[in-house]
Protein backbone atom coordinates (compact mmCIF):
# COMPACT_ATOMS: atom_id res chain seq x y z
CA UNK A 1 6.80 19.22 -30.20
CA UNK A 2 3.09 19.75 -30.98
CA UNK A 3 0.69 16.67 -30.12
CA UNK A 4 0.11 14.78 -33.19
CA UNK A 5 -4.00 13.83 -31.42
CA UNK A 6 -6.57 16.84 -32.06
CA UNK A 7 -7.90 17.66 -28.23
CA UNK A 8 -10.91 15.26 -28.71
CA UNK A 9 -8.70 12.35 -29.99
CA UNK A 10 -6.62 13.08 -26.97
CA UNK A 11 -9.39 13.70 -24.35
CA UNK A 12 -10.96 9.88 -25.64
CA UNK A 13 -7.33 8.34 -25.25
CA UNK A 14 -7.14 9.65 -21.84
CA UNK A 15 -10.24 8.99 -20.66
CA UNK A 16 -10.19 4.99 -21.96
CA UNK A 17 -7.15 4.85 -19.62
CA UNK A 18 -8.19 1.98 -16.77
CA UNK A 19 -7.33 1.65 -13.18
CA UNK A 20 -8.79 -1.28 -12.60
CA UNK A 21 -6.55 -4.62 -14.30
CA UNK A 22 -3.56 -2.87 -15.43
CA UNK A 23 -0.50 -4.68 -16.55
CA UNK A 24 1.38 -4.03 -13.46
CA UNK A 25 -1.38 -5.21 -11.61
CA UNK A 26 -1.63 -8.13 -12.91
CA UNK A 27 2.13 -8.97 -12.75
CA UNK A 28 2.28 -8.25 -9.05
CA UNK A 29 -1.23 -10.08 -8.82
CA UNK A 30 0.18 -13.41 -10.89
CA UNK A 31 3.13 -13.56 -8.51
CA UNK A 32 1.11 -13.48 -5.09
CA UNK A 33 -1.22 -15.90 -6.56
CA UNK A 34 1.67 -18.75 -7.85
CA UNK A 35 3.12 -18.19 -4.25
CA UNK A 36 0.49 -18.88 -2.62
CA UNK A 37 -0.77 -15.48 -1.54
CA UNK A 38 -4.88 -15.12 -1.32
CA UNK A 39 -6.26 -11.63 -1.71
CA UNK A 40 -9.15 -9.71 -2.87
CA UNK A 41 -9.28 -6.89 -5.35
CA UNK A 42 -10.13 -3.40 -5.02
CA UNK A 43 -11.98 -3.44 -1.58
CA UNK A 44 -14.73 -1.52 -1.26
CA UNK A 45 -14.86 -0.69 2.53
CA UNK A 46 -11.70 -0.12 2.94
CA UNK A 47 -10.67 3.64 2.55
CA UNK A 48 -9.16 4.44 -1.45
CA UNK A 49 -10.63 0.82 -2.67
CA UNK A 50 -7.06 -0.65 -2.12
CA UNK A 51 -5.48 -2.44 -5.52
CA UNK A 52 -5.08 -5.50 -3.79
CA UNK A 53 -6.07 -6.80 -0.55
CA UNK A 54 -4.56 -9.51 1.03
CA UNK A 55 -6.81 -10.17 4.78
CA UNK A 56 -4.47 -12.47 6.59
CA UNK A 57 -1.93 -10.04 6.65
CA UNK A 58 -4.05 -7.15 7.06
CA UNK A 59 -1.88 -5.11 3.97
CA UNK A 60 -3.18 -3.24 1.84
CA UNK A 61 -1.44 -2.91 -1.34
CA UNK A 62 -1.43 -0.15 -4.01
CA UNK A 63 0.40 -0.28 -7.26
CA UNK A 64 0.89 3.44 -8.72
CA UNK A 65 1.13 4.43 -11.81
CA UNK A 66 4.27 6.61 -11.95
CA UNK A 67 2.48 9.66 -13.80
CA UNK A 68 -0.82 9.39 -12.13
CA UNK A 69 0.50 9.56 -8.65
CA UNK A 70 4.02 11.36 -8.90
CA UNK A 71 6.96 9.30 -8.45
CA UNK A 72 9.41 11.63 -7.85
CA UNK A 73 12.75 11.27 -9.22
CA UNK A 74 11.35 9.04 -11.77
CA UNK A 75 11.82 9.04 -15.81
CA UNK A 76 8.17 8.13 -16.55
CA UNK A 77 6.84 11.14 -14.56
CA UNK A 78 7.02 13.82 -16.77
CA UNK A 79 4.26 16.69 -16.87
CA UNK A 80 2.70 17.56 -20.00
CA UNK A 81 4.14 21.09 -21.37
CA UNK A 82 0.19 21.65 -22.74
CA UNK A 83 -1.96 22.04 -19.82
CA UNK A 84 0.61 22.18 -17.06
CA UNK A 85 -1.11 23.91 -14.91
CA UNK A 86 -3.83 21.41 -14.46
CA UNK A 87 -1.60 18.48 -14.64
CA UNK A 88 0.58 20.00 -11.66
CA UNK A 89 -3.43 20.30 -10.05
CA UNK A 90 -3.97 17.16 -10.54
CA UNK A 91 -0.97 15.06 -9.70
CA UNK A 92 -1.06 16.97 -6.40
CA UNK A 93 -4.92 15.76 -5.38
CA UNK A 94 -3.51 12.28 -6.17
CA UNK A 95 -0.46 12.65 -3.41
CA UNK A 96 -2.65 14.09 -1.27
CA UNK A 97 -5.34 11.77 -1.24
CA UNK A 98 -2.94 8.87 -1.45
CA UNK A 99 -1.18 10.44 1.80
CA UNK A 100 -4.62 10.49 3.30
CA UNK A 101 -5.77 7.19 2.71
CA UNK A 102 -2.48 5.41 4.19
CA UNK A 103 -2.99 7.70 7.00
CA UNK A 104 -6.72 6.56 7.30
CA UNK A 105 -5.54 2.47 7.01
CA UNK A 106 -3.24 3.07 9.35
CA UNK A 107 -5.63 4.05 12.10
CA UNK A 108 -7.34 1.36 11.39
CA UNK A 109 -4.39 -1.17 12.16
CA UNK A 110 -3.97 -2.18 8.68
CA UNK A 111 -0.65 -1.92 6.95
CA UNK A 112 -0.02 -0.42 3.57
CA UNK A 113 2.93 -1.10 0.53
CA UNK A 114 2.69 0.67 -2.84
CA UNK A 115 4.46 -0.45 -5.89
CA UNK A 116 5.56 1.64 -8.31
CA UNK A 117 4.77 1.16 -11.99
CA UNK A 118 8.57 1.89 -12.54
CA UNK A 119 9.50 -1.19 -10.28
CA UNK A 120 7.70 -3.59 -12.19
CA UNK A 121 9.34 -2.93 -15.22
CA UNK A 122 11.70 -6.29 -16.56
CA UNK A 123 15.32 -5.05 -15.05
CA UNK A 124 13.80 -4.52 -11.27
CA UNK A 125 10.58 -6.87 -11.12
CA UNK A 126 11.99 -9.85 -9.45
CA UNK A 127 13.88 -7.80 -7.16
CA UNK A 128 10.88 -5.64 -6.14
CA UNK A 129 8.15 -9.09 -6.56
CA UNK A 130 10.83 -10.73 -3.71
CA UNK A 131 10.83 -7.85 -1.62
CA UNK A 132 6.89 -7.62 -1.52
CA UNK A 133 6.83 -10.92 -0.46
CA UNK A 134 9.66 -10.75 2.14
CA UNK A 135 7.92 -7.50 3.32
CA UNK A 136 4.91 -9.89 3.55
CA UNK A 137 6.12 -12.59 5.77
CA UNK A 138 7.93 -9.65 8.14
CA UNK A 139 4.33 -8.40 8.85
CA UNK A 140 2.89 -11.84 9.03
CA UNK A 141 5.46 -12.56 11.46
CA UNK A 142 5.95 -9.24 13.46
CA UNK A 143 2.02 -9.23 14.07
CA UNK A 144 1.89 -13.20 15.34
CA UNK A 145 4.99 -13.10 17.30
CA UNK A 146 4.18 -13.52 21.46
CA UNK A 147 4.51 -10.59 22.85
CA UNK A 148 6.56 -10.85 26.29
CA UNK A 149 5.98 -8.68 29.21
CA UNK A 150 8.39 -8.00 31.79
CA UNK A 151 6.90 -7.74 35.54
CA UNK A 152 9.43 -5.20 36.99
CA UNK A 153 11.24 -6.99 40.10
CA UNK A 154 10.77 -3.66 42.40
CA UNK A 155 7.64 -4.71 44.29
CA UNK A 156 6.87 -8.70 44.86
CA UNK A 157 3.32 -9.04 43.14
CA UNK A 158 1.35 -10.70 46.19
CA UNK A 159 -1.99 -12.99 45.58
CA UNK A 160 -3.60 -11.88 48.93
CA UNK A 161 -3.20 -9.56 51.72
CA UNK A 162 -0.33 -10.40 54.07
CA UNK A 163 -2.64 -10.03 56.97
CA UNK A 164 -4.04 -12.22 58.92
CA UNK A 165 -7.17 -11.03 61.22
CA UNK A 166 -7.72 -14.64 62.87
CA UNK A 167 -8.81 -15.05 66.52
CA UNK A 168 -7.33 -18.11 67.38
């Protein structure tokens, strides 16, 4: 089937697509907010300007459009059959660079969920929206536990030397 968009009608559609305030974002956004989730959007020092931000739990969260960045094994990624060449390209920088910037956020000790566009749609969203938040309190939790360390029972630790060099 033949696009029904001359290329310029088709390259303006494209191009007016946004990444900033999508609907998916702003579902996943709306539920952290009503349960009581802070966060900041689109961080600017922090490696791939991370969707959402949320500080206290040091997460970084990305929500993916399915075509943009690949889903595998998904129905809504589907390469064009004009252009495929670049389309294959493209999607392939986005993986990449996605796999690099998780890489990078890991180094720096912050943790990283993505959400797929796919996920959010009516039949899974509260399932995935519960499990974000569940993942959320795990990493609150697994990073504020105490951490207890076991003196090994081999060698008695001593405070001083067991020597005594009085002249009495």
């Amino acid at each position: 089937m033949n696009d029904v968009l001359t290329i310029e009608q088709r390259h303006r559609c494209m191009s007016h697509v946004g990444a900033k305030n999508t609907k998916p974002e702003m579902v996943v956004r709306r539920y952290l907010w009503g349960h009581g989730y802070r966060y900041r959007l689109n961080h600017p020092r922090l490696p791939g300007k991370p969707d959402i931000v949320l500080r206290k739990y040091r997460t970084c969260i990305f929500i993916n459009g399915c075509f943009w960045h690949g889903h595998e094994g998904c129905r809504y990624y589907t390469i064009p059959k004009t252009n495929t060449q670049f389309w294959n390209n493209k999607v392939q920088r986005n993986k990449k660079r996605d796999v690099k910037v998780q890489h990078e956020l890991a180094t720096m000790g912050w943790h990283s969920i993505t959400v797929w566009e796919c996920e959010l749609k009516p039949i899974k969203r509260e399932e995935t929206l519960k499990s974000l938040a569940y993942t959320l309190n795990r990493i609150f939790l697994q990073d504020r536990t105490v951490k207890r360390y076991e003196i090994p029972d081999d060698e008695p630790m001593m405070a001083a030397e067991n020597f005594c060099n009085c002249n009495m």
